[in-house]
PDB file of N, CA and C in Angstrom:
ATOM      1  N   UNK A   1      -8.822   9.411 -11.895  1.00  0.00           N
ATOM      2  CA  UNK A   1      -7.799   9.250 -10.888  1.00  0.00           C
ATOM      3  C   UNK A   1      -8.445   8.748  -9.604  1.00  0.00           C
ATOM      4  N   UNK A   2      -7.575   7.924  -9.042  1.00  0.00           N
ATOM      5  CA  UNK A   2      -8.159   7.421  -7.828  1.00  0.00           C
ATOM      6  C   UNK A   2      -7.633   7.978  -6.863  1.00  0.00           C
ATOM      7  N   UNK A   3      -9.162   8.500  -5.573  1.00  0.00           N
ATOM      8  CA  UNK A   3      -8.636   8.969  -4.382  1.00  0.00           C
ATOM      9  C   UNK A   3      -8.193   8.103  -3.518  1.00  0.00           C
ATOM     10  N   UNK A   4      -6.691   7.948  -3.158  1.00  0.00           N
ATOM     11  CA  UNK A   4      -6.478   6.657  -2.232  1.00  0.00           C
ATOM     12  C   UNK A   4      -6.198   6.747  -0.583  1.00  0.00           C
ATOM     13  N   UNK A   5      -6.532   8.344  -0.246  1.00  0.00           N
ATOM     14  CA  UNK A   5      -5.957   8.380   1.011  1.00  0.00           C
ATOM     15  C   UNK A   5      -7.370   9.568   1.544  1.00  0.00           C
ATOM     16  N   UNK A   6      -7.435  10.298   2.539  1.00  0.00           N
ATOM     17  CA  UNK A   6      -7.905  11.475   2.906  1.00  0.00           C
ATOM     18  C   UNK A   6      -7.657  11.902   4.627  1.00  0.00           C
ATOM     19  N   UNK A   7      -7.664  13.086   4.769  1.00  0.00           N
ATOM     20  CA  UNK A   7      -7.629  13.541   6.321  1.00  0.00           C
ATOM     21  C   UNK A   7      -8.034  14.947   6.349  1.00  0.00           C
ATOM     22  N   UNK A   8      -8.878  15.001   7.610  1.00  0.00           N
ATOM     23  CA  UNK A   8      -9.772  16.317   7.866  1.00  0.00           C
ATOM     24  C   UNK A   8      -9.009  16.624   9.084  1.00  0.00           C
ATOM     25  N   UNK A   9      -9.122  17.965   9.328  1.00  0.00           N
ATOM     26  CA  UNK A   9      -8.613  18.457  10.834  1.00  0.00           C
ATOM     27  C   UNK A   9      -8.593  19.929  10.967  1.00  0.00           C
ATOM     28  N   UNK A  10      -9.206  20.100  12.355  1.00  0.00           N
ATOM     29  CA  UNK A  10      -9.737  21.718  12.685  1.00  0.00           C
ATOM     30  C   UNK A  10      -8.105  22.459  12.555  1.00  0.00           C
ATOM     31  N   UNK A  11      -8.813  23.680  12.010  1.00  0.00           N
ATOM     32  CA  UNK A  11      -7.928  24.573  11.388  1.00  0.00           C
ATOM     33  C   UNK A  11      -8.151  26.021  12.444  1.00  0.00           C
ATOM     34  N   UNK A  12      -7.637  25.937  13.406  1.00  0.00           N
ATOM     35  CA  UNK A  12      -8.078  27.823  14.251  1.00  0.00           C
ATOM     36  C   UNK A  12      -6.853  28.666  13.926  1.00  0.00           C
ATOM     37  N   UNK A  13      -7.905  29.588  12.517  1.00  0.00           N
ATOM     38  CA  UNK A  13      -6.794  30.442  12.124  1.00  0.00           C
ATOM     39  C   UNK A  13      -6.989  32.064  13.247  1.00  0.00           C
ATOM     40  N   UNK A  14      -6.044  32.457  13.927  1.00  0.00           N
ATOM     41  CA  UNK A  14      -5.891  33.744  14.572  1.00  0.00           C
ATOM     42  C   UNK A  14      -6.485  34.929  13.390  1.00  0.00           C
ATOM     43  N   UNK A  15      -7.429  35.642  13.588  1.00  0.00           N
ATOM     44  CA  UNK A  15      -7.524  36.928  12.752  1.00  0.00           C
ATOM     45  C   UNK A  15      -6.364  37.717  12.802  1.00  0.00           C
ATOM     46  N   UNK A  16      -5.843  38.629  12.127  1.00  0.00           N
ATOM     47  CA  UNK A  16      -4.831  39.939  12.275  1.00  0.00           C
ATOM     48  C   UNK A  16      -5.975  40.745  13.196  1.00  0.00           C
ATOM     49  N   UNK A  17      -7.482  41.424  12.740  1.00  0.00           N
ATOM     50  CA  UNK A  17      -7.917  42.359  13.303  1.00  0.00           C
ATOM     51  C   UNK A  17      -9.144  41.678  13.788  1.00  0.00           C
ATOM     52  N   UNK A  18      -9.714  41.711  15.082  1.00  0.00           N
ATOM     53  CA  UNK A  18     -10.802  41.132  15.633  1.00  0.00           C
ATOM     54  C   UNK A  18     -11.945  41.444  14.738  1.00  0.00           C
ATOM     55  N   UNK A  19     -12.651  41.164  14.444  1.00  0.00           N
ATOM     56  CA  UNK A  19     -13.986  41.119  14.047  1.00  0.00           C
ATOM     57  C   UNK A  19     -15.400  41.463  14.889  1.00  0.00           C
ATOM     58  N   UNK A  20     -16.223  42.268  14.859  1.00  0.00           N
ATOM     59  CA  UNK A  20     -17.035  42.518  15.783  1.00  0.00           C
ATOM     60  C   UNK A  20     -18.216  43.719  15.410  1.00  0.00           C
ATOM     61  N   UNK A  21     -19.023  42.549  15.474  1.00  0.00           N
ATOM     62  CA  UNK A  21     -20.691  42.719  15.582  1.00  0.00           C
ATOM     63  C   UNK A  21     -21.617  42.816  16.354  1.00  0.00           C
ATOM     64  N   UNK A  22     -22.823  43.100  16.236  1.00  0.00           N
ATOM     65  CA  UNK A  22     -23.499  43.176  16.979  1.00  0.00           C
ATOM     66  C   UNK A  22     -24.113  42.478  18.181  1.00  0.00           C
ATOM     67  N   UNK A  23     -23.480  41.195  17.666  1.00  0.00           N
ATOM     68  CA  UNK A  23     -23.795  39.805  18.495  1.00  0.00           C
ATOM     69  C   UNK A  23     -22.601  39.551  19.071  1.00  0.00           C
ATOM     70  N   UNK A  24     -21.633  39.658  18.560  1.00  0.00           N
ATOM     71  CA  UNK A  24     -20.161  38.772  19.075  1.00  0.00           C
ATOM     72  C   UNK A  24     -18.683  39.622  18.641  1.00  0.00           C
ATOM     73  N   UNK A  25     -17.625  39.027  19.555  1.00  0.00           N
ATOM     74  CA  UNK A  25     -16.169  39.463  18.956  1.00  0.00           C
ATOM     75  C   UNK A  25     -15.494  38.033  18.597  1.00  0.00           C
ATOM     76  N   UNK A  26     -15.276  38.344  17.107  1.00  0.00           N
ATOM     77  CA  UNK A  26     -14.581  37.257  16.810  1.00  0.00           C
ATOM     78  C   UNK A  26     -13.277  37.469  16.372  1.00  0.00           C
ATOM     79  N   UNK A  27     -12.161  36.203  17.359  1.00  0.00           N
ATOM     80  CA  UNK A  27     -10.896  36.698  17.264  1.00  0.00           C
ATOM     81  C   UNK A  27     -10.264  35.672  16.551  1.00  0.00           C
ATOM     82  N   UNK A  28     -10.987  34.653  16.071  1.00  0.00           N
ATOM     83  CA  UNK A  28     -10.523  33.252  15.676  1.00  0.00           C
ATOM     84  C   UNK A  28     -11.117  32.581  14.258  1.00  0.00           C
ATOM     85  N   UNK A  29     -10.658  32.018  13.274  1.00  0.00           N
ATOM     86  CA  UNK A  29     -11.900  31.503  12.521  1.00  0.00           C
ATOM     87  C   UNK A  29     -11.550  30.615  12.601  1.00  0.00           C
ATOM     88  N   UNK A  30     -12.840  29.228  12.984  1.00  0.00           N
ATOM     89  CA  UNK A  30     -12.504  27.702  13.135  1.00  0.00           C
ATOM     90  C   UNK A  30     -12.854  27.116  12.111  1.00  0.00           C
ATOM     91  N   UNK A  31     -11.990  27.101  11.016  1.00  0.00           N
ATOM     92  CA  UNK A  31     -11.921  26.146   9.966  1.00  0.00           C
ATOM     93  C   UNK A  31     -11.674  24.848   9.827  1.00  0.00           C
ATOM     94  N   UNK A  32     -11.645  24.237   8.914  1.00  0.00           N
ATOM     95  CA  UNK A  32     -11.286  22.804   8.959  1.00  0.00           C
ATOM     96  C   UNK A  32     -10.309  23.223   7.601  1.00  0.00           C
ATOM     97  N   UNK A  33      -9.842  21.684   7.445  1.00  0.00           N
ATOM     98  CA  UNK A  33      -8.330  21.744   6.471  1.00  0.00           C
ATOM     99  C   UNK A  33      -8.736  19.875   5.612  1.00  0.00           C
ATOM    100  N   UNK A  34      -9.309  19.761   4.552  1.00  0.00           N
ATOM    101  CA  UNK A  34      -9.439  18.469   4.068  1.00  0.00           C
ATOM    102  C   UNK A  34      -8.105  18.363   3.075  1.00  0.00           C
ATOM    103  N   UNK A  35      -7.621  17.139   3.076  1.00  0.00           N
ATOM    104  CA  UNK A  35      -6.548  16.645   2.073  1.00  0.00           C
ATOM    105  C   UNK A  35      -6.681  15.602   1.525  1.00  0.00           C
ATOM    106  N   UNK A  36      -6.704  15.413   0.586  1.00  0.00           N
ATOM    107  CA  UNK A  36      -7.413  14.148  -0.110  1.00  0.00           C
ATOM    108  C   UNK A  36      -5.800  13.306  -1.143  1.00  0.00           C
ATOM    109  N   UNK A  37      -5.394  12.408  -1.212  1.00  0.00           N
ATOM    110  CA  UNK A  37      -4.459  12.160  -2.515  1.00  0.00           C
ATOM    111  C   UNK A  37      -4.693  11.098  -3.369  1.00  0.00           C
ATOM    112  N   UNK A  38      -4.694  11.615  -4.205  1.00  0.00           N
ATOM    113  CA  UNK A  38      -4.726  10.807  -5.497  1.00  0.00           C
ATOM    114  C   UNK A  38      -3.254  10.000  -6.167  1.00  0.00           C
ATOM    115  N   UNK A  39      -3.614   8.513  -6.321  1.00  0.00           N
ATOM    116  CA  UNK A  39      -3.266   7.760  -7.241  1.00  0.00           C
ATOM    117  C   UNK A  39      -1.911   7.420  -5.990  1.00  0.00           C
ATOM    118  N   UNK A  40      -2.070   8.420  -4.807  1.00  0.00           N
ATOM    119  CA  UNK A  40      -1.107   7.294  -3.443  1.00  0.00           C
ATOM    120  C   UNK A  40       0.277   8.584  -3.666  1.00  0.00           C
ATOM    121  N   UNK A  41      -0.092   9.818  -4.774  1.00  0.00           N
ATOM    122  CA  UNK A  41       1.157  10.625  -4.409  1.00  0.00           C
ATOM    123  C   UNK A  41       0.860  12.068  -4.780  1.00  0.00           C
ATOM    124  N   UNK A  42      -0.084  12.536  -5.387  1.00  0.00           N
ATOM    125  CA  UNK A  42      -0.708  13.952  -5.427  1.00  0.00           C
ATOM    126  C   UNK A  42      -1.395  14.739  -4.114  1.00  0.00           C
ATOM    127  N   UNK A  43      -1.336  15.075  -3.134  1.00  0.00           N
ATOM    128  CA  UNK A  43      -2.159  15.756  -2.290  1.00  0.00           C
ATOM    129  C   UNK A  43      -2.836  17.351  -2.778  1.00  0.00           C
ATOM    130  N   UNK A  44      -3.950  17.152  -2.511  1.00  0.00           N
ATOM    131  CA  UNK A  44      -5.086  18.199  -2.679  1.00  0.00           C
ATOM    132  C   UNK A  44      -5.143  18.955  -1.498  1.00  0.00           C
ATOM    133  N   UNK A  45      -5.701  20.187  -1.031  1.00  0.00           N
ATOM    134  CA  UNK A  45      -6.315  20.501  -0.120  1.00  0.00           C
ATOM    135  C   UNK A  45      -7.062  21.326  -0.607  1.00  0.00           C
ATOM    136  N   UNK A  46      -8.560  21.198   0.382  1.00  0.00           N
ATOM    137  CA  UNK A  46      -9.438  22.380   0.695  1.00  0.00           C
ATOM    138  C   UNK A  46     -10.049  22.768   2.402  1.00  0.00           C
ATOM    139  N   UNK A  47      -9.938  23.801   1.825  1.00  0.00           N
ATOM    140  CA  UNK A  47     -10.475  24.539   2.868  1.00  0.00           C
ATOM    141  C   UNK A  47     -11.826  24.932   3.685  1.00  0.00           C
ATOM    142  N   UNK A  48     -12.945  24.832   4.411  1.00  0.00           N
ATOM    143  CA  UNK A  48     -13.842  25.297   4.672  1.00  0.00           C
ATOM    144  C   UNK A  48     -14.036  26.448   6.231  1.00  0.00           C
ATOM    145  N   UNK A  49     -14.670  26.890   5.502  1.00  0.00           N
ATOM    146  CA  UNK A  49     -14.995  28.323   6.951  1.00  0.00           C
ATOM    147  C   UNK A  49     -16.048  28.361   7.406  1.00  0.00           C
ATOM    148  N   UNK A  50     -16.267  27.447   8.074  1.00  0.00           N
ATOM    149  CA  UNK A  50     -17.800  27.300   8.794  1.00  0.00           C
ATOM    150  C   UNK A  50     -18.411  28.352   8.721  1.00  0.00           C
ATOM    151  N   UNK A  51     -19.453  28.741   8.729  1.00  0.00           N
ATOM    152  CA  UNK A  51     -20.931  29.968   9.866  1.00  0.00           C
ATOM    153  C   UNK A  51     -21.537  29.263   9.833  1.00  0.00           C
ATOM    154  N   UNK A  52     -22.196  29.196  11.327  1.00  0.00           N
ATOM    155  CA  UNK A  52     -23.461  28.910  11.812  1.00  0.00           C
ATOM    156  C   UNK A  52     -24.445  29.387  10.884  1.00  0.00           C
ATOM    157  N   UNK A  53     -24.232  31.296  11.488  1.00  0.00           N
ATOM    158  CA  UNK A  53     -25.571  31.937  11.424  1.00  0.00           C
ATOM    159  C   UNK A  53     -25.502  31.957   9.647  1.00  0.00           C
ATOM    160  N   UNK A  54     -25.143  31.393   8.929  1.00  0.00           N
ATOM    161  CA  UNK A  54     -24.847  31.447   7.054  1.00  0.00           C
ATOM    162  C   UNK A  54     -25.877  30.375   6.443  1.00  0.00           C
ATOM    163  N   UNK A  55     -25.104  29.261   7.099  1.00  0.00           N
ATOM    164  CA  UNK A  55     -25.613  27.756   6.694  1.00  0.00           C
ATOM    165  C   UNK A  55     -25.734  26.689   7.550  1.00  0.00           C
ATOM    166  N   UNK A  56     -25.413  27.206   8.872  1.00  0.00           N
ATOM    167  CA  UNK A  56     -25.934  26.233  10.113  1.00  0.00           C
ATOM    168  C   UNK A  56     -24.675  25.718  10.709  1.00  0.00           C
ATOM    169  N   UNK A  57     -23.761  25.395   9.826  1.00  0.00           N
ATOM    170  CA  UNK A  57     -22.330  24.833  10.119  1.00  0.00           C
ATOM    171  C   UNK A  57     -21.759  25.054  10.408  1.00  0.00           C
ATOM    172  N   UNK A  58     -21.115  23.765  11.552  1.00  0.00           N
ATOM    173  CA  UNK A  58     -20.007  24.593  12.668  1.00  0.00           C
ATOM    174  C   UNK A  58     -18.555  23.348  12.259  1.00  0.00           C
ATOM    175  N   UNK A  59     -17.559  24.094  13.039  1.00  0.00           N
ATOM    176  CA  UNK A  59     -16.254  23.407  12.497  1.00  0.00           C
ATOM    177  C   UNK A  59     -16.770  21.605  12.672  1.00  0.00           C
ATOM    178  N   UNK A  60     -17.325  21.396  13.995  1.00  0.00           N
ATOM    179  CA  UNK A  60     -17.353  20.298  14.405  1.00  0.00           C
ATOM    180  C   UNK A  60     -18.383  19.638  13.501  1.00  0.00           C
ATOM    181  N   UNK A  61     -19.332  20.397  12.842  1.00  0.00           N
ATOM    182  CA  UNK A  61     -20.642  19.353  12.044  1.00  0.00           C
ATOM    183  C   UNK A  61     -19.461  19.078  10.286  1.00  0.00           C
ATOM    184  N   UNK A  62     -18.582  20.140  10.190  1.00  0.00           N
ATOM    185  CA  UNK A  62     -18.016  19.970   8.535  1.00  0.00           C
ATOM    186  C   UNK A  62     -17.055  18.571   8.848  1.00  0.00           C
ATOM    187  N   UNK A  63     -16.488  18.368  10.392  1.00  0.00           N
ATOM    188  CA  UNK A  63     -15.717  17.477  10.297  1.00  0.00           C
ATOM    189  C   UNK A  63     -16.516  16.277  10.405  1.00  0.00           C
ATOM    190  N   UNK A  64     -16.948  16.072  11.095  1.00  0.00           N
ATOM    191  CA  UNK A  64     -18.123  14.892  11.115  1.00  0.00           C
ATOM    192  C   UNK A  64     -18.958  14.319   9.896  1.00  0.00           C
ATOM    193  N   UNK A  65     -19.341  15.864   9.213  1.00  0.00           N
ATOM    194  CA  UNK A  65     -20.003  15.519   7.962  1.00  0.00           C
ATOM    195  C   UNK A  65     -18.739  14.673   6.884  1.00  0.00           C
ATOM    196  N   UNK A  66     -18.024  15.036   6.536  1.00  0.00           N
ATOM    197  CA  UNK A  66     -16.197  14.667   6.040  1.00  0.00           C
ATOM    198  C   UNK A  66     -16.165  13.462   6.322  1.00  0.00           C
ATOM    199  N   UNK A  67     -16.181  12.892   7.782  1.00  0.00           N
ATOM    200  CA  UNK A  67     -15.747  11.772   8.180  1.00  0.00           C
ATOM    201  C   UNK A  67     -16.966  10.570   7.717  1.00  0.00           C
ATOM    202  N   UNK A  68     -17.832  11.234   8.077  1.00  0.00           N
ATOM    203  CA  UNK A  68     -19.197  10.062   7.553  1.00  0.00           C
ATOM    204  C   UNK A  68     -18.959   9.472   6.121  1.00  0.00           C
ATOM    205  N   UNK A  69     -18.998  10.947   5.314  1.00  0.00           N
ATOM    206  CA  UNK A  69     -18.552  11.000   3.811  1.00  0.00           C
ATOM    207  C   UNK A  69     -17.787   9.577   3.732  1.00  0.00           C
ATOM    208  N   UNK A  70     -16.649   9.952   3.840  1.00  0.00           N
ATOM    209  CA  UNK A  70     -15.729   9.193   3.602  1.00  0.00           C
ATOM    210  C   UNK A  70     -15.375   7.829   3.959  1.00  0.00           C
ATOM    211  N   UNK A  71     -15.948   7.865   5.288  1.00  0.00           N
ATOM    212  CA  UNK A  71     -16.070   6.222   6.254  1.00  0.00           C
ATOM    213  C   UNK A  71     -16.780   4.774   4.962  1.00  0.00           C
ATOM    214  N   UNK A  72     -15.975   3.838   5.610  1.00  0.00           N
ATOM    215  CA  UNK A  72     -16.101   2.878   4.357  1.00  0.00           C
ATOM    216  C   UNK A  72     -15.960   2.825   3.094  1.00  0.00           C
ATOM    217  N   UNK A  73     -15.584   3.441   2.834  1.00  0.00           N
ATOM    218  CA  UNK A  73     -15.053   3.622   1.205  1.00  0.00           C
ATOM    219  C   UNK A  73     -13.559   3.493   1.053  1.00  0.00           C
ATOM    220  N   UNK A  74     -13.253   2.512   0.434  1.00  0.00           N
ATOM    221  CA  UNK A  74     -11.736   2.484  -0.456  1.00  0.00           C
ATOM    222  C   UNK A  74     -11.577   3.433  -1.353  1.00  0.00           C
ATOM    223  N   UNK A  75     -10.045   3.344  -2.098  1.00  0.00           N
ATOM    224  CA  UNK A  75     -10.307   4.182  -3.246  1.00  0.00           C
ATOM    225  C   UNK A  75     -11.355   3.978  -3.924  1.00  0.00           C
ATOM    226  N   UNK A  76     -11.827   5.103  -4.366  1.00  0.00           N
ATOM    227  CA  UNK A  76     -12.450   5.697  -5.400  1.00  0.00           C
ATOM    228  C   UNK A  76     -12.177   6.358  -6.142  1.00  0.00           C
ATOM    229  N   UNK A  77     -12.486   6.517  -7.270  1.00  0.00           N
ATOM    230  CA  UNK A  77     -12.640   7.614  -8.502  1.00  0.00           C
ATOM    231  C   UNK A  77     -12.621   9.037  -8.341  1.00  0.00           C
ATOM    232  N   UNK A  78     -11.943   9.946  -8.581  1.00  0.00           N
ATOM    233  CA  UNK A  78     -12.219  11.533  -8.081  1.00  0.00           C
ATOM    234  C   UNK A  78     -13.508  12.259  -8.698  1.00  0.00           C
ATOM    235  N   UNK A  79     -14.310  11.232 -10.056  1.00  0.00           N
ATOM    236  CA  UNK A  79     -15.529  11.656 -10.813  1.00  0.00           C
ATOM    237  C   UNK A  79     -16.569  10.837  -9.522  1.00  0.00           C
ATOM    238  N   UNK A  80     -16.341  10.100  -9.010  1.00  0.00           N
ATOM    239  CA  UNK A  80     -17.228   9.347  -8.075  1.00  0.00           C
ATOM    240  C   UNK A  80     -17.679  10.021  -6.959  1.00  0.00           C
ATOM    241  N   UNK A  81     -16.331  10.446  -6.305  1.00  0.00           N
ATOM    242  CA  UNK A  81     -15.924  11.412  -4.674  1.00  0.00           C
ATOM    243  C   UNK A  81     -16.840  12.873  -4.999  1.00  0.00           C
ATOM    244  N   UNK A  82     -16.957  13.292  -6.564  1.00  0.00           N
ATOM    245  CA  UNK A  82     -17.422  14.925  -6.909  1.00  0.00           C
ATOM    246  C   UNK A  82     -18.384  14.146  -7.068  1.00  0.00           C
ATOM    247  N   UNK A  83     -19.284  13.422  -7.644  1.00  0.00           N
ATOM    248  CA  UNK A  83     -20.460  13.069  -8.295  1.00  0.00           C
ATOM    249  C   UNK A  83     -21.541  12.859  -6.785  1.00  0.00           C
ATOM    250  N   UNK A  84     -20.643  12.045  -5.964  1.00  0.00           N
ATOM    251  CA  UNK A  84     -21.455  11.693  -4.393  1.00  0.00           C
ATOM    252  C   UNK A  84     -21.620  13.432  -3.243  1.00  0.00           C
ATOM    253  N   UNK A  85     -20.143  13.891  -3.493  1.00  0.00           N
ATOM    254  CA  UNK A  85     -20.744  15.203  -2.922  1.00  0.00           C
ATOM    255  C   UNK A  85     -21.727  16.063  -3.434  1.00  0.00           C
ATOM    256  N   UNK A  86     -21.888  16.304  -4.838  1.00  0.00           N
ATOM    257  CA  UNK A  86     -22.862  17.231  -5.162  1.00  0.00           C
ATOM    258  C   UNK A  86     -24.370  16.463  -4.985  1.00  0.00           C
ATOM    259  N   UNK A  87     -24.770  15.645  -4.702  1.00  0.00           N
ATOM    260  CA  UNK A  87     -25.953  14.964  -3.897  1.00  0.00           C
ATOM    261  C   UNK A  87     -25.873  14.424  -2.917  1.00  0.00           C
ATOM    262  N   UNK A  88     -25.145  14.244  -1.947  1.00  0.00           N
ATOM    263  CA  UNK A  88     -25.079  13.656  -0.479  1.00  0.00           C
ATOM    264  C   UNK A  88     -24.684  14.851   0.512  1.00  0.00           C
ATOM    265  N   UNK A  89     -23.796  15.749   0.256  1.00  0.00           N
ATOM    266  CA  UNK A  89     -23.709  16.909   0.686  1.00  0.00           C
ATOM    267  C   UNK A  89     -24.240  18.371   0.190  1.00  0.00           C
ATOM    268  N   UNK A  90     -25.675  18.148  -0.146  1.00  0.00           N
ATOM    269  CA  UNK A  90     -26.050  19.325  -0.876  1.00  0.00           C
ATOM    270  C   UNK A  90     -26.662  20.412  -0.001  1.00  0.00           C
ATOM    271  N   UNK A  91     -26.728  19.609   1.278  1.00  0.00           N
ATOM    272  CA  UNK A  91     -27.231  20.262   2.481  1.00  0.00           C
ATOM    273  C   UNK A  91     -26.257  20.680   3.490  1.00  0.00           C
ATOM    274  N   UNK A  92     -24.529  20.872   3.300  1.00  0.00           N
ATOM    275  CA  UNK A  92     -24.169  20.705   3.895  1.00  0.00           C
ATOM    276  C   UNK A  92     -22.617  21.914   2.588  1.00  0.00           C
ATOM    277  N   UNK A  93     -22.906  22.681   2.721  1.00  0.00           N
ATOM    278  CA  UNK A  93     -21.988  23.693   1.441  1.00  0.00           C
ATOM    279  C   UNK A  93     -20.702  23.952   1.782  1.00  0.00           C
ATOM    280  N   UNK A  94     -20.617  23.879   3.451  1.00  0.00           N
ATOM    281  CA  UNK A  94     -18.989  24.508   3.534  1.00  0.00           C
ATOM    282  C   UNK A  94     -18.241  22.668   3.254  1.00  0.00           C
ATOM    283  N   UNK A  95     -18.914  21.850   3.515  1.00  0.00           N
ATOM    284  CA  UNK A  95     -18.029  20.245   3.791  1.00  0.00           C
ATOM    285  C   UNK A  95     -17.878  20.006   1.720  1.00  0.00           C
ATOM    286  N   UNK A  96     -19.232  20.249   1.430  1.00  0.00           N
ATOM    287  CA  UNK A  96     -19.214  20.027   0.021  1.00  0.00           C
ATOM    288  C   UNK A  96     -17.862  20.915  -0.544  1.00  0.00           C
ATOM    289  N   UNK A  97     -17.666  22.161  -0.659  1.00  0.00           N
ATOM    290  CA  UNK A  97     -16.666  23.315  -1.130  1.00  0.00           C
ATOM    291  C   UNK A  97     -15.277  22.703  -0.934  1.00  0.00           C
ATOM    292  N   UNK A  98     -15.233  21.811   0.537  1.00  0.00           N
ATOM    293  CA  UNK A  98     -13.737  21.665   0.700  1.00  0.00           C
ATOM    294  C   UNK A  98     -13.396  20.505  -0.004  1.00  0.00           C
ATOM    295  N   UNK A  99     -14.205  19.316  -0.133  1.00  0.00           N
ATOM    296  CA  UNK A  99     -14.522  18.532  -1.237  1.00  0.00           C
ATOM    297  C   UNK A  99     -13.829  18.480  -2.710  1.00  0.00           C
ATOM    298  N   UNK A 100     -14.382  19.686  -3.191  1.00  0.00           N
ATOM    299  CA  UNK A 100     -14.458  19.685  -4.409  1.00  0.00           C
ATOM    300  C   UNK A 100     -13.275  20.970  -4.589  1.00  0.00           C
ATOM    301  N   UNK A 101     -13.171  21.773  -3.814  1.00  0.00           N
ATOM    302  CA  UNK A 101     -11.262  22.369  -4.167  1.00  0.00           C
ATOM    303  C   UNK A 101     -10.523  21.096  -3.779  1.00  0.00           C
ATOM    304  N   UNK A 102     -10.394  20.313  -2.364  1.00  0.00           N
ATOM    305  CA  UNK A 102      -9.035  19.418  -2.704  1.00  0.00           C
ATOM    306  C   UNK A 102      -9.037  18.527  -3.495  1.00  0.00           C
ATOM    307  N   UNK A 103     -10.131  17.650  -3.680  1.00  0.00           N
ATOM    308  CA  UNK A 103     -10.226  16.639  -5.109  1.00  0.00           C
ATOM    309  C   UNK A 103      -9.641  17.354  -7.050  1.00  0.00           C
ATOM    310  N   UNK A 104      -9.791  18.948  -6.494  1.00  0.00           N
ATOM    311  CA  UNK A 104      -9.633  19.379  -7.940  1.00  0.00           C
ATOM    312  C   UNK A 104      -8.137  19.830  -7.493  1.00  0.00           C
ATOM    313  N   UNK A 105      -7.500  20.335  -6.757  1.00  0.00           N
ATOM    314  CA  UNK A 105      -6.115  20.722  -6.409  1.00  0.00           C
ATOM    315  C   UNK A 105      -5.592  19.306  -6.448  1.00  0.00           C
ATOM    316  N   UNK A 106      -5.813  18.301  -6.120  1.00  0.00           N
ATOM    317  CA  UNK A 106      -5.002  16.892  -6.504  1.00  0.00           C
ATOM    318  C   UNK A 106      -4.839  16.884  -7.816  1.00  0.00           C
ATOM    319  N   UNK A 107      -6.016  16.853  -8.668  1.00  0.00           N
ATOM    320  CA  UNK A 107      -6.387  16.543 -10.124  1.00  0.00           C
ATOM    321  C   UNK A 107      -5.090  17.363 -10.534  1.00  0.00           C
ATOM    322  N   UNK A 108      -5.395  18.691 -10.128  1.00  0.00           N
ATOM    323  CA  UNK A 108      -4.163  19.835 -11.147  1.00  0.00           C
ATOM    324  C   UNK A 108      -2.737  19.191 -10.912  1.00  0.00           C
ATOM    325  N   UNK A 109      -3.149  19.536  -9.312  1.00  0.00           N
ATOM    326  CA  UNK A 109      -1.195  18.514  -9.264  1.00  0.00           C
ATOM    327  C   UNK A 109      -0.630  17.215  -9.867  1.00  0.00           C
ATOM    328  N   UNK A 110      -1.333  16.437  -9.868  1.00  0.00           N
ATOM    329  CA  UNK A 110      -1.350  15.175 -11.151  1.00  0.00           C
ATOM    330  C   UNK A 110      -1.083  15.522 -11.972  1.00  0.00           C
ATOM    331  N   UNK A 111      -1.681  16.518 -12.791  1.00  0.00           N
ATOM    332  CA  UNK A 111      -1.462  16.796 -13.711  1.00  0.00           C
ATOM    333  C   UNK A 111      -0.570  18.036 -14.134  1.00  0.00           C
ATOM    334  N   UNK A 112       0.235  18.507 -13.183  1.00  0.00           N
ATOM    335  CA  UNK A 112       1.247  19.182 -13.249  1.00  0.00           C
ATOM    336  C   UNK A 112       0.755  20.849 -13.784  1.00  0.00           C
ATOM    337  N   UNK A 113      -0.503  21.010 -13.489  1.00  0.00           N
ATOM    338  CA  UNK A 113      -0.239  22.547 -13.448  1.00  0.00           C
ATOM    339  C   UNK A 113      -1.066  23.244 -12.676  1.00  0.00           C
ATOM    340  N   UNK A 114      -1.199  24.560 -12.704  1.00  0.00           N
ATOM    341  CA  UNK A 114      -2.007  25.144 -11.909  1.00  0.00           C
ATOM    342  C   UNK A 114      -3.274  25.199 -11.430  1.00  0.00           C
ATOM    343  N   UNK A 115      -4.230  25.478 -10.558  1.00  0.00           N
ATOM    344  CA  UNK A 115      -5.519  24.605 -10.355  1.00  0.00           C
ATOM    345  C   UNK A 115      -6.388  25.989 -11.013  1.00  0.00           C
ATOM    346  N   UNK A 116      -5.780  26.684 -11.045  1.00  0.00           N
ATOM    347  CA  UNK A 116      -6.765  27.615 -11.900  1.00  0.00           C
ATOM    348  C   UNK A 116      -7.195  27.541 -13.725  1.00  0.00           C
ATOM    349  N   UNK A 117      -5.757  26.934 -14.135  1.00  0.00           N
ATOM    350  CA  UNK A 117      -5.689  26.490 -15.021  1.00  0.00           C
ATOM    351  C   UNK A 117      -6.720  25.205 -15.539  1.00  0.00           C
ATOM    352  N   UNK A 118      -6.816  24.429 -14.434  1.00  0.00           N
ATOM    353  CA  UNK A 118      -7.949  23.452 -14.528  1.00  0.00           C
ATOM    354  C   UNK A 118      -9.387  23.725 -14.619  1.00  0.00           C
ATOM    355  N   UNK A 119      -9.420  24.723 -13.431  1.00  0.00           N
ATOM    356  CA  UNK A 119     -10.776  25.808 -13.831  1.00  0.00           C
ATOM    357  C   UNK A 119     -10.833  26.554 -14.717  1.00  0.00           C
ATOM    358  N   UNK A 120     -10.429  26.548 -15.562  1.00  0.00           N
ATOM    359  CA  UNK A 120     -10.208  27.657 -16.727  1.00  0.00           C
ATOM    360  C   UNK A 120     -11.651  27.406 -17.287  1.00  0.00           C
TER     361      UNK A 120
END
């Protein structure tokens, strides 16, 4: 299936209960939101949840990393889009993750069923 479209964009989800450690209070998580569609009418999404202190990554490096990704490229193949993230983003886990759930949540929706079902 071909990916023919995509869009990234910061996601600040409100916590219900603050969060708080030894270092910080966190009242916010700054996610990003990728959507990818296939074949011009399936939309995918994934999700990523940055940490710094985890894997270095912050909302602003997953979107950037996303955008590079993707810059210059027409459609492509959804075996192409997974095949280039698992070696171009191998350094880079929360941008890779959101990647590879919305490319596979398109796939399921194409194919009309559940995305767990695809992971089966």
């Amino acid at each position: 299936m071909k990916i023919t479209d995509w869009q990234v964009r910061e996601w600040d989800v409100p916590m219900r209960s603050p969060y708080r450690s030894a270092q910080r209070l966190t009242t916010t998580a700054h996610n990003i939101l990728l959507t990818v569609t296939v074949e011009g009418e399936f939309t995918g999404v994934g999700e990523s949840a940055p940490a710094t202190y985890v894997t270095g990554e912050t909302q602003a490096s997953v979107m950037d990393t996303l955008r590079r990704f993707f810059a210059n490229h027409g459609p492509m193949s959804s075996e192409a889009v997974l095949a280039r993230a698992a070696t171009e983003l191998a350094d880079a886990p929360g941008a890779r993750g959101a990647v590879e759930i919305a490319v596979q949540d398109a796939i399921a929706r194409a194919m009309g069923v559940p995305l767990y079902r695809l992971l089966n």
